[in-house]
Protein backbone atom coordinates (compact mmCIF):
# COMPACT_ATOMS: atom_id res chain seq x y z
CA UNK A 1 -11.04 5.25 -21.49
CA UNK A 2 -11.93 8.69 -19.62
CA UNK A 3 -14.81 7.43 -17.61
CA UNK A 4 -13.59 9.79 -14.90
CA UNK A 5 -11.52 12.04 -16.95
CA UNK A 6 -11.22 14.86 -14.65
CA UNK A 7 -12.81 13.51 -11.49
CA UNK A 8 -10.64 13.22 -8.01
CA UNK A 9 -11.32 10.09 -5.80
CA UNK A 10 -10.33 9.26 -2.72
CA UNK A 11 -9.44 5.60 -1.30
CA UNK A 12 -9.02 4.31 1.84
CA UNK A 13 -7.13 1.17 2.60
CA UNK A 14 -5.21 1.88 -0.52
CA UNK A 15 -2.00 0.28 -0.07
CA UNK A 16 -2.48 -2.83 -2.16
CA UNK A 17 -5.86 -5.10 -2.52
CA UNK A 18 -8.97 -3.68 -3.52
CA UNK A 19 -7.57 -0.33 -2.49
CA UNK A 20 -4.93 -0.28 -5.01
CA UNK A 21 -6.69 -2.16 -7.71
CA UNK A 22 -9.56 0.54 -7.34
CA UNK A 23 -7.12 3.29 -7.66
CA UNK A 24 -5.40 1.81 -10.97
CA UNK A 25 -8.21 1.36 -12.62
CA UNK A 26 -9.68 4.78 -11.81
CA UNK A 27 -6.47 6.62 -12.53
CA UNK A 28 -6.61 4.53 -16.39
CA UNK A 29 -9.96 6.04 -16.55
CA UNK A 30 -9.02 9.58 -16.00
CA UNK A 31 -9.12 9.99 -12.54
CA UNK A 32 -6.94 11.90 -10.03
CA UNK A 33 -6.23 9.94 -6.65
CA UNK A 34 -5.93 10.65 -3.12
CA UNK A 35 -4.78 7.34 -1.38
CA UNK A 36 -4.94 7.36 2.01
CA UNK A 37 -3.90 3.93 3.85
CA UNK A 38 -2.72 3.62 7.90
CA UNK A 39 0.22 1.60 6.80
CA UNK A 40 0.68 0.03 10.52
CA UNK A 41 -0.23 -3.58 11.53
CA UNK A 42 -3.51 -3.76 13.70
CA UNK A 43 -2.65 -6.01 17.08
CA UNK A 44 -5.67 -8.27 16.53
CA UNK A 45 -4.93 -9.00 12.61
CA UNK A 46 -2.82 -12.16 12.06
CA UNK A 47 -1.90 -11.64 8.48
CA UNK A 48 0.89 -8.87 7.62
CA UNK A 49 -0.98 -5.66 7.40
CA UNK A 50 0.65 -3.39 4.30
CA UNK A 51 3.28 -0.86 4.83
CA UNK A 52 4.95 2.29 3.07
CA UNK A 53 6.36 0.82 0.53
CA UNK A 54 2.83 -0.47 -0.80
CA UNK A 55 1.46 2.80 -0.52
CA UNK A 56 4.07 4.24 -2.73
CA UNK A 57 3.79 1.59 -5.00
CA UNK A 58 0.12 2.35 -5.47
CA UNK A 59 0.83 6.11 -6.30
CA UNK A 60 3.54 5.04 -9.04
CA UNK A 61 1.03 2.53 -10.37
CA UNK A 62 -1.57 5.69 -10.58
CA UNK A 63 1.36 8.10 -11.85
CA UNK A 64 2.25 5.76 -14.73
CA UNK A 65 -0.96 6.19 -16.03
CA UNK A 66 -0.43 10.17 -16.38
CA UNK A 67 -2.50 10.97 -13.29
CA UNK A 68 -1.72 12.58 -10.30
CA UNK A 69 -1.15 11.10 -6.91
CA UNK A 70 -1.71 12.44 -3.32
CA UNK A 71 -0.69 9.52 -0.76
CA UNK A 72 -1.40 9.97 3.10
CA UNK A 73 -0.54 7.61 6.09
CA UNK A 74 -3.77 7.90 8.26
CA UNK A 75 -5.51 5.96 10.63
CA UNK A 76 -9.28 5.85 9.66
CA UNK A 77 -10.32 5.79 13.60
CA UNK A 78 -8.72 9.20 14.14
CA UNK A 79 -11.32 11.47 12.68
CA UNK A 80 -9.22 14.35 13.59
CA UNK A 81 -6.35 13.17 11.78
CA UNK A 82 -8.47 11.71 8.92
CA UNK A 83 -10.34 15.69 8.32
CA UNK A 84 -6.44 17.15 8.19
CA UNK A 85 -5.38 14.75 5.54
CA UNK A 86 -8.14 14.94 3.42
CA UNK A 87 -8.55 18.99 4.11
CA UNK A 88 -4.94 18.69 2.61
CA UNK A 89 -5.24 16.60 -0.11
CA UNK A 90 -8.03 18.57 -1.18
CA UNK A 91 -6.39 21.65 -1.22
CA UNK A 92 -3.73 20.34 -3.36
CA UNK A 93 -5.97 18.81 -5.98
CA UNK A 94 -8.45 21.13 -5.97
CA UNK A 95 -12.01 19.07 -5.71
CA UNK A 96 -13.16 16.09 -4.48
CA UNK A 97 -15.65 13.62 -6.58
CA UNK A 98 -15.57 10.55 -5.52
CA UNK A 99 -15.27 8.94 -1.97
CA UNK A 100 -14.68 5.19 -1.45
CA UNK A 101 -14.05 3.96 2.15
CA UNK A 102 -12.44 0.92 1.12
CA UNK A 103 -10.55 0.41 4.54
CA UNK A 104 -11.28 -2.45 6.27
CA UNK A 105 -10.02 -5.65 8.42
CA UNK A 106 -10.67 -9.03 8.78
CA UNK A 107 -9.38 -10.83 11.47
CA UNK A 108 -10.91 -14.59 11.59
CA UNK A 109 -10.41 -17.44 14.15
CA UNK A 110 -11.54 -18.63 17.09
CA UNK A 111 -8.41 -18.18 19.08
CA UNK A 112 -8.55 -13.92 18.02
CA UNK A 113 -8.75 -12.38 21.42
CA UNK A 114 -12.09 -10.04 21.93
CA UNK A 115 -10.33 -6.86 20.37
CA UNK A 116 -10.45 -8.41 17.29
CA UNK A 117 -14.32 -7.40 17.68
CA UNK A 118 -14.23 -4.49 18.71
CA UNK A 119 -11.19 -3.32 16.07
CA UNK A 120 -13.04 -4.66 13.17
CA UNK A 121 -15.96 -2.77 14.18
CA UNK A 122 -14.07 0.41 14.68
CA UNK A 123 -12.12 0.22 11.13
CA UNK A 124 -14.80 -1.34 9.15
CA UNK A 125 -17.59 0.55 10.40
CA UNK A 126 -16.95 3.67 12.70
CA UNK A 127 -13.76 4.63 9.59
CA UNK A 128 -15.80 4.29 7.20
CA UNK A 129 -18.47 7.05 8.57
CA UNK A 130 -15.70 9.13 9.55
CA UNK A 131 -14.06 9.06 5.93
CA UNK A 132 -17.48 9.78 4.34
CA UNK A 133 -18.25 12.56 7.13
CA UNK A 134 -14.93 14.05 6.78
CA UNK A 135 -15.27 14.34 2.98
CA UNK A 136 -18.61 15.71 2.91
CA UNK A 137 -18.08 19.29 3.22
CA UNK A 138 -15.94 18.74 -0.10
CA UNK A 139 -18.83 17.17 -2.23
CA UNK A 140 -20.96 18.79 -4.90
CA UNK A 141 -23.93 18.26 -6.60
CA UNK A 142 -22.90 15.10 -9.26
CA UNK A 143 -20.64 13.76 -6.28
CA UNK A 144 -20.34 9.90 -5.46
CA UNK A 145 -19.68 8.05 -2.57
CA UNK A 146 -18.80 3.98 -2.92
CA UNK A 147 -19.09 1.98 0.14
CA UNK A 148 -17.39 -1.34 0.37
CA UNK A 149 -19.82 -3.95 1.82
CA UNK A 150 -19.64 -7.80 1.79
CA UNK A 151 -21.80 -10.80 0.83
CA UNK A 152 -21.58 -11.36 5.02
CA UNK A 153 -23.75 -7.96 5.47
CA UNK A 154 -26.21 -9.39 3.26
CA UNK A 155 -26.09 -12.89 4.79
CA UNK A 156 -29.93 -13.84 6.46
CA UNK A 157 -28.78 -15.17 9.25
CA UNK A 158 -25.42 -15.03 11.53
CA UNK A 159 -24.41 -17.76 14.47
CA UNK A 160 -22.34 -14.60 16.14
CA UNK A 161 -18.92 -15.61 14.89
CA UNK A 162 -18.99 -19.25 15.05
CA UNK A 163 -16.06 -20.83 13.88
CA UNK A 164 -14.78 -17.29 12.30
CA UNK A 165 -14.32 -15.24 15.89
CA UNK A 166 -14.86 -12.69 17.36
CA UNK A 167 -13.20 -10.75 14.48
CA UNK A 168 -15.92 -12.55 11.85
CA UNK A 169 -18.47 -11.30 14.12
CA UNK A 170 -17.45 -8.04 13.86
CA UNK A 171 -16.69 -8.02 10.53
CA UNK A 172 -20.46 -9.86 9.38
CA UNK A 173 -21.80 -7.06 11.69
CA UNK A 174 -20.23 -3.94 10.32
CA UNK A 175 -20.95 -4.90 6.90
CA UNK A 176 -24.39 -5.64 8.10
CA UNK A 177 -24.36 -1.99 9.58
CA UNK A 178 -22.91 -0.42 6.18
CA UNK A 179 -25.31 -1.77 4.43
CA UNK A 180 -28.12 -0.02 6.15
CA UNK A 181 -26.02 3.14 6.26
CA UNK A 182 -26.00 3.16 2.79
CA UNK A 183 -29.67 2.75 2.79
CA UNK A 184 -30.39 6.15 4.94
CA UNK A 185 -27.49 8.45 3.29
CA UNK A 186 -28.29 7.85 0.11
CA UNK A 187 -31.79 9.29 1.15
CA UNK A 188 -30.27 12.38 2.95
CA UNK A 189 -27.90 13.66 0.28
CA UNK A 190 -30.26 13.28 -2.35
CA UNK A 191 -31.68 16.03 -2.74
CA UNK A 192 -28.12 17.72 -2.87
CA UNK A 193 -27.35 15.81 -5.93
CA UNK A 194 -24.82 13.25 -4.11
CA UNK A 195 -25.34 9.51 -5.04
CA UNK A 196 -24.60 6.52 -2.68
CA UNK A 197 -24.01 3.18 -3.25
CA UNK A 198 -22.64 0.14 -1.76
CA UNK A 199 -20.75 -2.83 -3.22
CA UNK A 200 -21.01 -6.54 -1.80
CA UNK A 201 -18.10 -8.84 -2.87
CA UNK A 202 -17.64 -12.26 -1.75
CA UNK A 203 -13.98 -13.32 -1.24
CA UNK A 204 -11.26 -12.20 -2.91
CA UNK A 205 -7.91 -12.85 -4.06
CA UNK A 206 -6.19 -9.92 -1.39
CA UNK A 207 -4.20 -11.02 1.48
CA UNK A 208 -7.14 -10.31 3.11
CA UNK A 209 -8.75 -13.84 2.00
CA UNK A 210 -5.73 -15.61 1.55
CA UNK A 211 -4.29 -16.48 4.85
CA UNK A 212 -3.97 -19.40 6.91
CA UNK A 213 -6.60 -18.12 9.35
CA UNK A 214 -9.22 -17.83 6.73
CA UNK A 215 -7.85 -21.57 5.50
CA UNK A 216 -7.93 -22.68 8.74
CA UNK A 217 -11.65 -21.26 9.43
CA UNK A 218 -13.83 -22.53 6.15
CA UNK A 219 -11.43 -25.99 6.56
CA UNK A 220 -11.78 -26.75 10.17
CA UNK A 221 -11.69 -30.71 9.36
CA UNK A 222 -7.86 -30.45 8.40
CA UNK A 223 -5.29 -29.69 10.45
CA UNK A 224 -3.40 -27.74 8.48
CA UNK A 225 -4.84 -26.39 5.58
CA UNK A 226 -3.70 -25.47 2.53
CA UNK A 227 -5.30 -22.51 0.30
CA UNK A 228 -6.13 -25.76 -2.24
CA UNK A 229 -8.04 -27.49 0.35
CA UNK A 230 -9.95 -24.22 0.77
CA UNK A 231 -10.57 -24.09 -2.62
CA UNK A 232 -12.40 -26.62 -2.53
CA UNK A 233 -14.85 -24.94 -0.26
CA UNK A 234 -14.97 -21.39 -2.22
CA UNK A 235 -16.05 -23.03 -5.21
CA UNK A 236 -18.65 -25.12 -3.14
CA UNK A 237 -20.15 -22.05 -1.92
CA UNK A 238 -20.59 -19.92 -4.93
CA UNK A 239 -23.34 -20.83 -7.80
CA UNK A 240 -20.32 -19.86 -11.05
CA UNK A 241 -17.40 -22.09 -11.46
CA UNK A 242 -15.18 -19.57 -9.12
CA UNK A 243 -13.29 -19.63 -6.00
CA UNK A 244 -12.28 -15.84 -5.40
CA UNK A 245 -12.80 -12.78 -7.51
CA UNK A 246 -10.18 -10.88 -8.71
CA UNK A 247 -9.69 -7.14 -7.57
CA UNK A 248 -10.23 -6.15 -11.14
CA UNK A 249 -14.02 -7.72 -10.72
CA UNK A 250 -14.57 -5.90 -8.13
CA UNK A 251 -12.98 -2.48 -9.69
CA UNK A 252 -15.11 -2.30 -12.60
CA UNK A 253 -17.80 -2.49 -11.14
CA UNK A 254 -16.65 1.21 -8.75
CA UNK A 255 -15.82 2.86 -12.23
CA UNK A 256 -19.44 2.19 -13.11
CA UNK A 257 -20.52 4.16 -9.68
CA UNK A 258 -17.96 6.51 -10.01
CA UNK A 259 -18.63 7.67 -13.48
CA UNK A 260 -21.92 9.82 -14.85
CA UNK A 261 -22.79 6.58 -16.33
CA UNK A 262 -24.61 6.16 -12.81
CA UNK A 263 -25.69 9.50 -12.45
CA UNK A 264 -29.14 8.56 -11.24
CA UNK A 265 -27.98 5.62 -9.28
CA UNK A 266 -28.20 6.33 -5.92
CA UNK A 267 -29.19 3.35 -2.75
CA UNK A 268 -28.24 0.42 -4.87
CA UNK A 269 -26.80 -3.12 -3.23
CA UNK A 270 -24.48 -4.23 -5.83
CA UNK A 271 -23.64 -7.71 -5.29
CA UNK A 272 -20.64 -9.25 -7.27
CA UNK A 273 -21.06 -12.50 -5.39
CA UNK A 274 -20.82 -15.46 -8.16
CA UNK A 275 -24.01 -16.50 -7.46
CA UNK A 276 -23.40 -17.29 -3.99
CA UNK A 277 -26.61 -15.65 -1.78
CA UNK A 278 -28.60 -16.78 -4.65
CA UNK A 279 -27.62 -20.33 -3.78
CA UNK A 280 -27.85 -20.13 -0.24
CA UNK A 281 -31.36 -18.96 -0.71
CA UNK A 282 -32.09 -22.07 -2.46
CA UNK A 283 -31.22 -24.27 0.20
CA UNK A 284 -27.48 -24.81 0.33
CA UNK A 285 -25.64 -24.84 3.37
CA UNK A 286 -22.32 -23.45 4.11
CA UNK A 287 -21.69 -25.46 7.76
């Protein structure tokens, strides 16, 4: 306990999911949050988007653990909007430590209209830079920014969207994009003391990855799916006797980044992938 003790973070896409799951366990650790989640269903998503309620569930979740909680309803493509909230929420907890542009989208299928592209892109990639950019004139020297990649940004190869979309296509592309983002910030800030990483899941148990479009995408032999029969293919696809990874996998891993236990951890590609790229390396294949 008190990894963080004292630090403030702030979350994106931190209504529920990884977003809430990262605030928890950074608020048990000591940690004061600003969450800051949209709250508002994007047109090309088919799966139900979260909504206020979720975002005040996630500050009572942080509160019960004695910390403070500064929520925000903010659309990460509105950099305008995005500055004023976190200018605010600043001002009201007095620093900022730790930045995690967790936001993100995933809308899969081959029926997703060509929006679904260009949205994915625009939250997953263009937010993200705008939350980090945003926050920077906020960050000191010991600072730490977390960005949430994917096992599709580190995938070799892509066939465009395939059976997955346009919205997979944008989605493998702006985690591609993060990646290398990562890469060159982490270079530029430095020498100012400010440390960044980036984290690569594979799927996880959010609503995010358990939907009938994401069924319907890795089980395109069925009809109709069930999230058993896609099972089957999540376990087939990883090296470790798993189908998803719990949030929590995924949020120990960011109290690791966030804390001064990574101090002089800056540029890594932290894959929490159950063995998966590893195996496709070796010759499996997912089609």
């Amino acid at each position: 306990m008190g990894r963080v003790e004292g630090k403030v973070v702030m979350i994106t896409g931190a209504a529920r999911g990884l977003g809430r799951s990262h605030a928890v366990r950074l608020a048990e650790e000591g940690a004061d949050v600003i969450a800051i989640d949209v709250c508002e269903q994007p047109s090309a998503v088919e799966y139900a988007s979260s909504t206020p309620s979720d975002l005040s569930e996630t500050a009572r979740l942080i509160e019960k653990s004695g910390r403070k909680a500064v929520t925000k309803q903010v659309d990460v493509r509105d950099r305008i909007g995005l500055k004023q909230a976190i200018d605010e929420a600043v001002a009201e907890l007095g620093r900022l430590d730790v930045v995690i542009p967790n936001a993100g989208i995933s809308p899969l299928g081959v029926d997703r209209p060509l929006s679904a592209f260009t949205d994915t892109v625009d939250i997953n990639l263009v937010g993200a830079m705008n939350t980090v950019h945003a926050a920077l004139p906020h960050l000191e020297s010991g600072a730490s920014i977390i960005l949430m990649g994917s096992v599709a940004g580190l995938m070799p190869r892509s066939d465009g969207g395939g059976a997955s979309g346009p919205g997979g296509a944008g989605y493998s592309f702006s985690k591609k994009m993060l990646d290398e983002y990562a890469n060159w910030l982490s270079v530029q800030l430095a020498p100012g003391g400010t440390r960044v990483n980036i984290v690569h899941p594979t799927n996880c148990a959010t609503e995010m990855f358990q939907n009938s479009a994401v069924y319907r995408t890795f089980r395109p032999d069925l009809e109709d799916p069930t999230p058993e029969d896609a099972e089957v293919t999540f376990k087939a696809i990883h090296g470790m006797p798993m189908a998803y990874l719990e949030p929590v996998d995924v949020s120990h891993a960011i109290v690791y980044l966030a804390s001064e236990e990574s101090r002089y951890v800056t540029g890594l590609q932290l894959k929490i992938d159950g063995g998966m790229l590893n195996k496709f390396a070796a010759g499996f294949s997912f089609g």
